[in-house]
N, C-alpha and C. Protein backbone atom coordinates (compact mmCIF):
# COMPACT_ATOMS: atom_id res chain seq x y z
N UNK A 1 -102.20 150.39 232.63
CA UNK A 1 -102.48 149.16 233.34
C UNK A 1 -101.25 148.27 233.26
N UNK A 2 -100.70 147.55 234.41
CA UNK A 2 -99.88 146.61 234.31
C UNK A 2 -99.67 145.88 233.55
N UNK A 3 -98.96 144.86 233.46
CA UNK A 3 -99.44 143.60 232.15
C UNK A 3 -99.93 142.50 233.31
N UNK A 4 -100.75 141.83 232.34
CA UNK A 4 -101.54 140.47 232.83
C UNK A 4 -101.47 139.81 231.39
N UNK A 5 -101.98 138.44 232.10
CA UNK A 5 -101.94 137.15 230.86
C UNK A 5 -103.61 138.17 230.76
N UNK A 6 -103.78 137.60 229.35
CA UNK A 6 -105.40 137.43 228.84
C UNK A 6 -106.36 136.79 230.17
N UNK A 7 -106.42 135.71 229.82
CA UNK A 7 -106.71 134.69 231.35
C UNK A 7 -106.92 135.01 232.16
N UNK A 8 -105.87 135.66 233.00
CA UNK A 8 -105.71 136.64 234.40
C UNK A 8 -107.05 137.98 234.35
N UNK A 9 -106.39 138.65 233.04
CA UNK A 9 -107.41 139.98 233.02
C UNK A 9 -108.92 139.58 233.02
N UNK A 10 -108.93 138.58 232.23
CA UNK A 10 -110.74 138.47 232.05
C UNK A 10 -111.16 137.62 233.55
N UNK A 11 -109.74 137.19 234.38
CA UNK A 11 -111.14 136.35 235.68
C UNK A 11 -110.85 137.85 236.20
N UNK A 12 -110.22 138.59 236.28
CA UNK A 12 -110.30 140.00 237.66
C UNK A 12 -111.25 140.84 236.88
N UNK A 13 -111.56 140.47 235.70
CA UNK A 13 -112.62 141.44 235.32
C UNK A 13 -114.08 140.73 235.54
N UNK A 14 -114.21 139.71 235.62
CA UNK A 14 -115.44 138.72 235.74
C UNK A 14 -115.96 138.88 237.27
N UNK A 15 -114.36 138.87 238.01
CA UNK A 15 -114.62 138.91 239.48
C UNK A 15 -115.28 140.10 240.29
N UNK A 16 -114.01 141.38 239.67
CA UNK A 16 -114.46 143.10 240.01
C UNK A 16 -115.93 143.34 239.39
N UNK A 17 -116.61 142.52 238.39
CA UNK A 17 -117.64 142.89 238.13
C UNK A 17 -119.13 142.57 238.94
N UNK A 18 -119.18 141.72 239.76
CA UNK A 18 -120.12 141.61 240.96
C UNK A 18 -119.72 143.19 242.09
N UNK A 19 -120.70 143.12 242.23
CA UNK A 19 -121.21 144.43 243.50
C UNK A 19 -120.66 144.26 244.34
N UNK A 20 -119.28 143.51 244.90
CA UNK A 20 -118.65 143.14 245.92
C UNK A 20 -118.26 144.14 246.70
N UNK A 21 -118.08 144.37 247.92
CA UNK A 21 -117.64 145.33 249.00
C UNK A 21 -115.88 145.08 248.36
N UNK A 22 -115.56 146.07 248.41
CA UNK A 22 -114.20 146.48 248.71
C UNK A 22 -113.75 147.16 249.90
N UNK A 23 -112.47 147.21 250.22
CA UNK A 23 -111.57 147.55 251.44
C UNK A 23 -110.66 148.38 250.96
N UNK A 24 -110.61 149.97 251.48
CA UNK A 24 -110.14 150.71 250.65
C UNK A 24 -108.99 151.18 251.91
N UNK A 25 -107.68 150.82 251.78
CA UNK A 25 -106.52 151.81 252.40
C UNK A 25 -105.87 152.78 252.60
N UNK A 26 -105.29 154.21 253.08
CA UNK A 26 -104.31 155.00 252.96
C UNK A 26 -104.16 154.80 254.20
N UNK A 27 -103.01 155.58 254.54
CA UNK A 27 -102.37 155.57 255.53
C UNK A 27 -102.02 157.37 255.87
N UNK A 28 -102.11 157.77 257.29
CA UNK A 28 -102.04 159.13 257.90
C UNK A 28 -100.18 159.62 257.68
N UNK A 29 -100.30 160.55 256.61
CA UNK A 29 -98.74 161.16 256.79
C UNK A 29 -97.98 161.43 257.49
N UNK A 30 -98.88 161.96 258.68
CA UNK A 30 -98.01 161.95 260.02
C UNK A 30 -97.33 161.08 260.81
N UNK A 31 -98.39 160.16 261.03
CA UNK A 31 -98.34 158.88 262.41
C UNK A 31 -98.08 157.55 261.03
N UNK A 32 -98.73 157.94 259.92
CA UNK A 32 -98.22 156.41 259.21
C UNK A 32 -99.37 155.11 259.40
N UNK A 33 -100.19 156.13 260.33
CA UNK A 33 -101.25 154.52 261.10
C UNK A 33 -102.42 154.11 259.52
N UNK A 34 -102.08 153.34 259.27
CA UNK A 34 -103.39 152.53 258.60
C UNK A 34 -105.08 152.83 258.57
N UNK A 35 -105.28 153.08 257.46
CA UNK A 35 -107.09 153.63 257.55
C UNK A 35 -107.55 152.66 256.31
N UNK A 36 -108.37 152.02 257.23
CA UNK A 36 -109.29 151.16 256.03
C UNK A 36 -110.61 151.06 256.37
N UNK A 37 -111.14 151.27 255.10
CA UNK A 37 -112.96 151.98 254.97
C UNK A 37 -113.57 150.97 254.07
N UNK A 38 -114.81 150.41 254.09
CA UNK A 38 -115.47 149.76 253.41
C UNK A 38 -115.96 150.51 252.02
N UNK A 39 -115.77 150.14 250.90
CA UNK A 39 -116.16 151.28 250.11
C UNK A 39 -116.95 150.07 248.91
N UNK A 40 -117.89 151.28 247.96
CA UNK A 40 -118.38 150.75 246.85
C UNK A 40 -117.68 151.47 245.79
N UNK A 41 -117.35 150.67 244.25
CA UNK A 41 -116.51 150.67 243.51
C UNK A 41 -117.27 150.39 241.82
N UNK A 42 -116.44 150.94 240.94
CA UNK A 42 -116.50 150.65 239.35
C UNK A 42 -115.46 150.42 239.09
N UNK A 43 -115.10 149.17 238.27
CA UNK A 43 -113.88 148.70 237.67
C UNK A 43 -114.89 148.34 236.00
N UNK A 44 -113.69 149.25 235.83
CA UNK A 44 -113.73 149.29 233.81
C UNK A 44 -112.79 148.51 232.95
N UNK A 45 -111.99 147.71 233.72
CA UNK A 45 -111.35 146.96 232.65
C UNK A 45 -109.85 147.29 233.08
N UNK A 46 -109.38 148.48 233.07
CA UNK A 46 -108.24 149.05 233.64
C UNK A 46 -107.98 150.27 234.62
N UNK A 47 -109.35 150.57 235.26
CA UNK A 47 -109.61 151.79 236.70
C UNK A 47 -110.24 151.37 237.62
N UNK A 48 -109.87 151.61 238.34
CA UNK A 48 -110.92 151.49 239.41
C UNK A 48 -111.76 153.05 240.05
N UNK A 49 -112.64 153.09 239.97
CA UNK A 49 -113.45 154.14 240.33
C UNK A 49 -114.23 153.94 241.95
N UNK A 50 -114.07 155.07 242.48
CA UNK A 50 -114.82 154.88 243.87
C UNK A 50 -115.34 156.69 244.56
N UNK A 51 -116.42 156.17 245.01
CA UNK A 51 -116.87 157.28 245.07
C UNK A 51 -116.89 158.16 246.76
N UNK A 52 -116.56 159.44 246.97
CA UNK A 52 -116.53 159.79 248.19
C UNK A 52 -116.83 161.16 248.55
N UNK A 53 -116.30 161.41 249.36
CA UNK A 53 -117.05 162.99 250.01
C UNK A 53 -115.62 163.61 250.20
N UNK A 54 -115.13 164.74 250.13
CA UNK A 54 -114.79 165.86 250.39
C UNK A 54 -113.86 165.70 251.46
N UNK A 55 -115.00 165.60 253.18
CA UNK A 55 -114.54 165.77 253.97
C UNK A 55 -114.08 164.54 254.99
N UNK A 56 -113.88 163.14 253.94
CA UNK A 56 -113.90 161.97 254.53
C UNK A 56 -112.22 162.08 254.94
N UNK A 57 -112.06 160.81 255.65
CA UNK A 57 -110.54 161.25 256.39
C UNK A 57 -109.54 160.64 255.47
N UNK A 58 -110.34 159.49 254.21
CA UNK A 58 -109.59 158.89 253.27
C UNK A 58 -109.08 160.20 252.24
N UNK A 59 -110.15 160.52 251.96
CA UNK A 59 -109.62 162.00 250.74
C UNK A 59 -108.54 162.44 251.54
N UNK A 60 -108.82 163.44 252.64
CA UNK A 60 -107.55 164.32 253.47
C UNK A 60 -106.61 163.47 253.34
N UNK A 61 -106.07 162.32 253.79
CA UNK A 61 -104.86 161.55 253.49
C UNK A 61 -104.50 161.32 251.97
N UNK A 62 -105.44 160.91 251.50
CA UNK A 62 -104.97 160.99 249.43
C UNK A 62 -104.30 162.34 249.45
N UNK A 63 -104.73 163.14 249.65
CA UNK A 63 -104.72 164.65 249.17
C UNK A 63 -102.66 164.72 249.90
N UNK A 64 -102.64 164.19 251.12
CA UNK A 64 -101.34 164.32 251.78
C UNK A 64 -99.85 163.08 250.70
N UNK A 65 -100.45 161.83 250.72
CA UNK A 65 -100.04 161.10 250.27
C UNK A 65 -100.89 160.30 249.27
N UNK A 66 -100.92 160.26 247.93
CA UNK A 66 -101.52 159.21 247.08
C UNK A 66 -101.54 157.87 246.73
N UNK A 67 -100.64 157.38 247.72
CA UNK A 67 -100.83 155.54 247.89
C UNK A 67 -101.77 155.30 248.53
N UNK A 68 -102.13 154.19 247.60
CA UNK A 68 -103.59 153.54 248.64
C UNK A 68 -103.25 151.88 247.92
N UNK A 69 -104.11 151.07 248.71
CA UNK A 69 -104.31 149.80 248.00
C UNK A 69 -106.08 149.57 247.97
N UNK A 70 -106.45 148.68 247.98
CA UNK A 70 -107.75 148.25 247.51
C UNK A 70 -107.75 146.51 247.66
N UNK A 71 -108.78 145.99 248.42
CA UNK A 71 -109.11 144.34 248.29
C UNK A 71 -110.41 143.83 248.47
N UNK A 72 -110.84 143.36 247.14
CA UNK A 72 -112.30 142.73 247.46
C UNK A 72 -111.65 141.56 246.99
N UNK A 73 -112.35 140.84 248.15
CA UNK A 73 -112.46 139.02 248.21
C UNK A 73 -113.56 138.69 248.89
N UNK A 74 -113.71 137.46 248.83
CA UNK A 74 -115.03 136.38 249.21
C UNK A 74 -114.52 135.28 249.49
N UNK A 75 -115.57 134.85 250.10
CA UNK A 75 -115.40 133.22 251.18
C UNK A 75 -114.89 132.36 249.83
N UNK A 76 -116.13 132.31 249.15
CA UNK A 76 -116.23 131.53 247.77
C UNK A 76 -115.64 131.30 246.62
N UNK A 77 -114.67 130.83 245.84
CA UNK A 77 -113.80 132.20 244.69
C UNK A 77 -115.08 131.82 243.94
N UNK A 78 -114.62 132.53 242.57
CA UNK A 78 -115.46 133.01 241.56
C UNK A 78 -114.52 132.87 240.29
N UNK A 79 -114.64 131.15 239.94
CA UNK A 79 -113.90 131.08 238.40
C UNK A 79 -112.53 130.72 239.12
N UNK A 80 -112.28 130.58 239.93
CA UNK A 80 -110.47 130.19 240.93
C UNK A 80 -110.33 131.43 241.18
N UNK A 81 -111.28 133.25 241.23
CA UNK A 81 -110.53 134.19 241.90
C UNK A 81 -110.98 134.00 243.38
N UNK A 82 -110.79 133.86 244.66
CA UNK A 82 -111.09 134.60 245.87
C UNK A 82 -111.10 136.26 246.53
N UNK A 83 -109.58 136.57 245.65
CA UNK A 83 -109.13 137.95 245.92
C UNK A 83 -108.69 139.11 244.89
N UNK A 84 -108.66 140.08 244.89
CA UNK A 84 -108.06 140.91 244.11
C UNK A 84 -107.53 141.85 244.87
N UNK A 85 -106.28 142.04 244.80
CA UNK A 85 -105.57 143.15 245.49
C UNK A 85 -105.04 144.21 244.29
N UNK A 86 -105.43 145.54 244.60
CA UNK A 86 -104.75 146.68 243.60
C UNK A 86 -104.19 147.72 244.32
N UNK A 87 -103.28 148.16 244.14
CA UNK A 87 -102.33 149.39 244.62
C UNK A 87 -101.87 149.99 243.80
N UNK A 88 -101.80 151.23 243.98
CA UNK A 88 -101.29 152.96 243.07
C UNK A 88 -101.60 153.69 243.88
N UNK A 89 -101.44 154.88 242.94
CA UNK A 89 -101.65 156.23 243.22
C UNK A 89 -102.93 156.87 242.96
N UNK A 90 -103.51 156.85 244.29
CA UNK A 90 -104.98 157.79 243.53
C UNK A 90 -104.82 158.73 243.09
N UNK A 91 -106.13 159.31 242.12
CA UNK A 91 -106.38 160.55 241.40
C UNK A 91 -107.88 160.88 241.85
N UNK A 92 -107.86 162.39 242.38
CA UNK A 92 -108.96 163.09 242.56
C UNK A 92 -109.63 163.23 241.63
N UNK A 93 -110.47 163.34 241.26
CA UNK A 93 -111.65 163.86 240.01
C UNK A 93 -112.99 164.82 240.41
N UNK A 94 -112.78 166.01 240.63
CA UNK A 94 -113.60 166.73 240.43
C UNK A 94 -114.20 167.23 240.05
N UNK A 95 -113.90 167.23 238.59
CA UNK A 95 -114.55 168.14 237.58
C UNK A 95 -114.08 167.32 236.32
N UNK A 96 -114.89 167.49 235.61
CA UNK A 96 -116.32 168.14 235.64
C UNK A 96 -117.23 167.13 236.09
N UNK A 97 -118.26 168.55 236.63
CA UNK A 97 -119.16 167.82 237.76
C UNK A 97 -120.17 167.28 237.00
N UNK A 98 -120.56 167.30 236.00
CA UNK A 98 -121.33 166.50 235.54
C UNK A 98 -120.91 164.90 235.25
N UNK A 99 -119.36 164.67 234.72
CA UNK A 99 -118.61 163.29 235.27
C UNK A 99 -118.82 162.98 236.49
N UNK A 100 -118.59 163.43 237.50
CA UNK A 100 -117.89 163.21 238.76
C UNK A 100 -119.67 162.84 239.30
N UNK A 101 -121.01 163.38 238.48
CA UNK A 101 -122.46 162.64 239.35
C UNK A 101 -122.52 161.57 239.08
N UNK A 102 -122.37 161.40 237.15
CA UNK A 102 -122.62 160.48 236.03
C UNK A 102 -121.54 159.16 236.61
N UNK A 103 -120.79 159.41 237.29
CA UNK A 103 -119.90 158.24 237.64
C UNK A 103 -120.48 157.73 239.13
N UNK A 104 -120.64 158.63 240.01
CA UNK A 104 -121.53 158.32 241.10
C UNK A 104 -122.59 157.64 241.35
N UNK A 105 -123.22 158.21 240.10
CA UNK A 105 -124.56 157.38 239.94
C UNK A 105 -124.57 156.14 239.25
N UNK A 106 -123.47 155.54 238.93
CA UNK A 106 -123.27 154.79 237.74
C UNK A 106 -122.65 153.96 239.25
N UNK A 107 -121.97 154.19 239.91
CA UNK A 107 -121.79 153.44 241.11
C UNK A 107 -122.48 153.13 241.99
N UNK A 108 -123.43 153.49 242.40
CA UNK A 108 -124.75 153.67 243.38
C UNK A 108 -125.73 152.40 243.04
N UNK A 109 -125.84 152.42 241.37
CA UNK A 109 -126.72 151.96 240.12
C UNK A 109 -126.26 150.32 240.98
N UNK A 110 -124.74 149.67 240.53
CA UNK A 110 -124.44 148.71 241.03
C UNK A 110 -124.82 147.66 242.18
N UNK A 111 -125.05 148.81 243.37
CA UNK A 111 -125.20 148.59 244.33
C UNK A 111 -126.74 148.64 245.02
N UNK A 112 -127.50 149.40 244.43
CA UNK A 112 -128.84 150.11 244.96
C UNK A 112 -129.82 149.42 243.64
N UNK A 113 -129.46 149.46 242.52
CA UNK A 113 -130.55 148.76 241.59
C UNK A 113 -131.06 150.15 240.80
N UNK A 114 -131.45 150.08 239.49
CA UNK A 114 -131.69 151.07 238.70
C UNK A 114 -132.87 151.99 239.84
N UNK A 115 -133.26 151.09 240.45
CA UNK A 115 -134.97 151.79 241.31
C UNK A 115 -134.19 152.07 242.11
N UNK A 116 -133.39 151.89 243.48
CA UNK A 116 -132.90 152.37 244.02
C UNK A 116 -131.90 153.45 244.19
N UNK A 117 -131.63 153.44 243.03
CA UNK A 117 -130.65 154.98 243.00
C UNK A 117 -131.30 156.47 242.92
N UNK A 118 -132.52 155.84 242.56
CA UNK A 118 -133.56 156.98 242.03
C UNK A 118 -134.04 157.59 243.63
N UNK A 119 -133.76 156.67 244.64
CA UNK A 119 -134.25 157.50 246.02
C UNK A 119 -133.82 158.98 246.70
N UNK A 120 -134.02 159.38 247.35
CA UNK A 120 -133.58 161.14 247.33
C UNK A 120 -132.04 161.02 247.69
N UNK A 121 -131.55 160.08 248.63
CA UNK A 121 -130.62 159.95 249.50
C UNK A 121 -129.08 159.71 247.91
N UNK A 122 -129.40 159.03 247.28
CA UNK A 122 -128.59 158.28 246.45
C UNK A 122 -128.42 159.67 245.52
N UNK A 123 -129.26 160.30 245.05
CA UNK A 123 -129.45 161.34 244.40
C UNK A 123 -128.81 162.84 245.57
N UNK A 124 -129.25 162.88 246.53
CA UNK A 124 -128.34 164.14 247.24
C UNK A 124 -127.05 163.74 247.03
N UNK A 125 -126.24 162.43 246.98
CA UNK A 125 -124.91 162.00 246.94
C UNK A 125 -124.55 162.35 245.85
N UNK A 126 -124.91 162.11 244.86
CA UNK A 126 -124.55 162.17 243.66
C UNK A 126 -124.31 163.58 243.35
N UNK A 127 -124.92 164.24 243.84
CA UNK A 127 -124.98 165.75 243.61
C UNK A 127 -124.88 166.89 244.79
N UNK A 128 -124.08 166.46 245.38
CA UNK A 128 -123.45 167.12 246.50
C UNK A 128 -122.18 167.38 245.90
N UNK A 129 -121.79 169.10 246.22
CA UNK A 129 -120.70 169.39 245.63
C UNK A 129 -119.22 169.56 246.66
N UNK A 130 -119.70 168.08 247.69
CA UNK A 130 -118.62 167.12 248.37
C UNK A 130 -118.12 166.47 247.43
N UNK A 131 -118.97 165.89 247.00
CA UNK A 131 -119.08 164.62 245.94
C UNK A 131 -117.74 164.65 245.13
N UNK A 132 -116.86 163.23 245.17
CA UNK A 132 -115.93 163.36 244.51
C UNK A 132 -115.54 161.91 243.79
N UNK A 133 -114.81 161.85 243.10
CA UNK A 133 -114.38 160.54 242.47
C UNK A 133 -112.93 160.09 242.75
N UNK A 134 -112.37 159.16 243.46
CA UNK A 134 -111.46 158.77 243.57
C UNK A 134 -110.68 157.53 242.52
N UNK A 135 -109.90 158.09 241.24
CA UNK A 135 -109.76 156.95 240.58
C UNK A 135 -108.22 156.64 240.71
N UNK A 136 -108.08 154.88 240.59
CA UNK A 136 -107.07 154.10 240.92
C UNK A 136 -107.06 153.84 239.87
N UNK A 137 -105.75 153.64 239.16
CA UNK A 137 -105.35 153.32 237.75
C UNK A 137 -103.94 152.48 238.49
N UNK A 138 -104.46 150.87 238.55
CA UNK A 138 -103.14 149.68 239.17
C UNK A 138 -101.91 149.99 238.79
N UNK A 139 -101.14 149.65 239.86
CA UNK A 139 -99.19 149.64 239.82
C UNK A 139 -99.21 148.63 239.76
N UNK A 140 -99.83 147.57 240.51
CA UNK A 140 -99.36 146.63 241.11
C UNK A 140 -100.71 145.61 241.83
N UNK A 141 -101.15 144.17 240.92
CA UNK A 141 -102.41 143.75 240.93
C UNK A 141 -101.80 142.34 241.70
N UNK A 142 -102.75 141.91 242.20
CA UNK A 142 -102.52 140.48 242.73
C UNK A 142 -103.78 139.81 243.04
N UNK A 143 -103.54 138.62 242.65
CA UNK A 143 -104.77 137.63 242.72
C UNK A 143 -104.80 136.24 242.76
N UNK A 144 -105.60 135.76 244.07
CA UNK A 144 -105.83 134.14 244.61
C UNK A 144 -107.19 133.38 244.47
């Protein structure tokens, strides 16, 4: 993880910790054109975790090039944050697949509610052997 003041780390951790939509980037190796996807996310303090499929067009570009960035913000700030911007290099996580549900579902959980993850749909995701973990470990953090 980068360095941050104390201060800094605990509002982006106060902030990343609401269920907020994130905005997830790569860009096509070929053409260079910009791809940004609405995504749901786990931030642990120093990763960012996000969860995806296989055959999404974000993976195929990770897989070509591993820069991406990442930005959840709100109208409102939260403590003086509005934004958090993170950029690196993703990392695939496939295995083991019992991580790669246990983190899925642990993302889903966030978003869907302990009762809601339990529905069939949240559960085929989790355990679809599409199913993958995309983790961001920051180069480079910024925040307004």
């Amino acid at each position: 993880m980068i360095a941050l003041s104390v201060e800094q780390k605990g509002k982006i951790d106060t902030f990343l910790a609401a269920p907020l939509l994130a905005r997830f980037a790569t860009a096509s190796p070929g053409t260079l054109q910009p791809h940004v996807v609405p995504v749901w996310y786990e931030w642990d303090g120093e990763t960012l975790w996000i969860s995806s499929y296989e055959s999404t067009r974000k993976i195929g570009e990770l897989r070509a090039n591993p820069r991406c960035a990442v930005v959840v913000d709100v109208a409102e700030s939260v403590d003086g944050v509005s934004a958090v911007v993170i950029e690196g290099a993703a990392e695939l996580v496939t295995e083991p697949r019992d991580f790669v549900r246990d983190m899925a579902l642990r993302i889903y959980t966030r978003y869907m509610g302990p009762e809601g993850v339990l529905a069939p749909d949240p559960q085929e995701w989790a355990n679809s052997p599409e199913n993958l973990i995309i983790k961001v470990t920051p180069e480079f953090v910024k925040v307004w």
